[in-house]
C-alpha atoms as a PDB file:
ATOM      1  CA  UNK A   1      78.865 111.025 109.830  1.00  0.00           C
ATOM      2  CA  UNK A   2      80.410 113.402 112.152  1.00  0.00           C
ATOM      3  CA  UNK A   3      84.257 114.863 111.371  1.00  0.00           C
ATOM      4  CA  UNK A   4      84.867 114.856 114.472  1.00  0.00           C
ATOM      5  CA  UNK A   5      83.968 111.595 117.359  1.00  0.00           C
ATOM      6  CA  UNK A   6      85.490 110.466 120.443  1.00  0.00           C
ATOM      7  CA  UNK A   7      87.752 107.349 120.298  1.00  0.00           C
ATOM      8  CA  UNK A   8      83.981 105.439 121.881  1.00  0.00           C
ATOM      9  CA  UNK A   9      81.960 107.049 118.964  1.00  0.00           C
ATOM     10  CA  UNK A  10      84.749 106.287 116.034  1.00  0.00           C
ATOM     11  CA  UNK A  11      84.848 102.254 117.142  1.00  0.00           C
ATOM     12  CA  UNK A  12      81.176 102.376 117.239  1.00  0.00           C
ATOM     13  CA  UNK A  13      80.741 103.917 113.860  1.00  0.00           C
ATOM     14  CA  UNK A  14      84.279 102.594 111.962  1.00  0.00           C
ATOM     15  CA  UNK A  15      83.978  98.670 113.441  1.00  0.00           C
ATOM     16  CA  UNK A  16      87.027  99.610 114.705  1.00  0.00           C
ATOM     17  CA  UNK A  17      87.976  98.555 118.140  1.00  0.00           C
ATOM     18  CA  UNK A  18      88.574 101.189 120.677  1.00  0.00           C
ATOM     19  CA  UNK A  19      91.761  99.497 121.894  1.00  0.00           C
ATOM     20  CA  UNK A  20      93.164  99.802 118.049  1.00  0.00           C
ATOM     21  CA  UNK A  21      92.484 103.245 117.873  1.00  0.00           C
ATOM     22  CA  UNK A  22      94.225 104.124 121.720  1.00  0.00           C
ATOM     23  CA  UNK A  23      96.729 101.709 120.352  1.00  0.00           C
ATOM     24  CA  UNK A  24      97.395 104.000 117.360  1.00  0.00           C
ATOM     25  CA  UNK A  25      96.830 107.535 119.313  1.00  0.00           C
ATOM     26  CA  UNK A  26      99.790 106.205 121.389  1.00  0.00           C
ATOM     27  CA  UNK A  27     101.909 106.171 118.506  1.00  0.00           C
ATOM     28  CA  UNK A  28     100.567 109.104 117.192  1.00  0.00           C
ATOM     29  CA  UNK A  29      99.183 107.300 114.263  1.00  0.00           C
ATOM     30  CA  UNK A  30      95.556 108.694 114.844  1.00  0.00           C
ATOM     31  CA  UNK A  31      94.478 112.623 113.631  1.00  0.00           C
ATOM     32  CA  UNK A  32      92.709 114.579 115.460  1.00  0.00           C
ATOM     33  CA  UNK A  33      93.141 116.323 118.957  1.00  0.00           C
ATOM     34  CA  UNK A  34      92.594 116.558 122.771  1.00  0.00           C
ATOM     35  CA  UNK A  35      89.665 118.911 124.705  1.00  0.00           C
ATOM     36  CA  UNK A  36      90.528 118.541 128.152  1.00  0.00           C
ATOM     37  CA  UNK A  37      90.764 114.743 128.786  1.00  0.00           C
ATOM     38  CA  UNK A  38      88.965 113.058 125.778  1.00  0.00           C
ATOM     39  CA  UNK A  39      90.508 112.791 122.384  1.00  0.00           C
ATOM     40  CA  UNK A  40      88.578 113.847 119.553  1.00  0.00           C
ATOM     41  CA  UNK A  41      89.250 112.066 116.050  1.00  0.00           C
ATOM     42  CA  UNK A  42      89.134 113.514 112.902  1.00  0.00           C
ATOM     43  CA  UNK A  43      87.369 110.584 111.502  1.00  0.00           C
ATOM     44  CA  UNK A  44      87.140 111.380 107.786  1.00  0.00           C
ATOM     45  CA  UNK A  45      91.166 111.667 108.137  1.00  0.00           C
ATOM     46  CA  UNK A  46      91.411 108.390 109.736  1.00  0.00           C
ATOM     47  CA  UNK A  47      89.413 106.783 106.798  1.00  0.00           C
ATOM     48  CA  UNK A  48      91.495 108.453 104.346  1.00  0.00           C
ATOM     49  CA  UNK A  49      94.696 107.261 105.992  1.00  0.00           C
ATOM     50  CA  UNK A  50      93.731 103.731 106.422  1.00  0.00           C
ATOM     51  CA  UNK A  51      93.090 103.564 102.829  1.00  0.00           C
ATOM     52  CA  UNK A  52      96.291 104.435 102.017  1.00  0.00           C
ATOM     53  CA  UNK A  53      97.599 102.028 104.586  1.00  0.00           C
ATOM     54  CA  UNK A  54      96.008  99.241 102.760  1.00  0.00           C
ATOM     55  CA  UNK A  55      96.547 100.068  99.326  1.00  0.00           C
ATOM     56  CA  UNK A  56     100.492 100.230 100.280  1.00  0.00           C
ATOM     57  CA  UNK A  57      99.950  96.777 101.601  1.00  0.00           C
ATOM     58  CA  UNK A  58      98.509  95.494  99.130  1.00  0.00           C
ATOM     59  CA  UNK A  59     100.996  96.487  96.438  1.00  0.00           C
ATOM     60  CA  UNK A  60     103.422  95.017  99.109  1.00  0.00           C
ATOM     61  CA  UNK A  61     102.021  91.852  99.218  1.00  0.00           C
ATOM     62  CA  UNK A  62     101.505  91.454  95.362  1.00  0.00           C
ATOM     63  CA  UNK A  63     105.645  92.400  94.714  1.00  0.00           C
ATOM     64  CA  UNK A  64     106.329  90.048  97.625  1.00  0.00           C
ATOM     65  CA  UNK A  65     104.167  87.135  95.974  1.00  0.00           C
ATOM     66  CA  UNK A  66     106.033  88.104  92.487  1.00  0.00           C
ATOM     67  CA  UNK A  67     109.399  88.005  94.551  1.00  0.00           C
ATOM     68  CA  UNK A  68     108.175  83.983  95.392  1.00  0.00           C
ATOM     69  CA  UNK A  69     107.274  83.423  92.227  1.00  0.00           C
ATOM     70  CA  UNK A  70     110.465  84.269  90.162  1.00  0.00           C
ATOM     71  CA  UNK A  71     112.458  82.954  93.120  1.00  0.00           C
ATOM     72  CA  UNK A  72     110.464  79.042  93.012  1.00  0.00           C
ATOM     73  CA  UNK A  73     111.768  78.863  88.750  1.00  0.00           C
END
């Protein structure tokens, strides 16, 4: 895989869909940078940050279940 794809090549090769990924370039939420008009993403970066993203869910979720539980005794 390429480091570097535009938004087009990163949905086709991620699953991701293109509309996400302008969704999170708009909030600056997406590495990489611009060559005249296209935006190039630094894919490997992207990967690595969306793993983090969902490993700080996750842990989210399971103290937020735990919350539930103690709360329903």
């Amino acid at each position: 895989m390429k480091t570097y794809m535009t938004i087009r090549q990163t949905a086709s090769e991620t699953g991701l869909a293109a509309g996400t990924l302008r969704a999170r370039l708009k909030r600056n939420k997406l590495p990489g940078f611009y060559a005249g008009s296209r935006y190039y993403v630094n894919v490997p970066m992207l990967m690595q940050m969306l793993d983090a993203e969902s490993r700080l869910n996750a842990s989210l979720d399971t103290a937020e279940r735990e919350r539930e539980s103690d709360n329903a005794r």
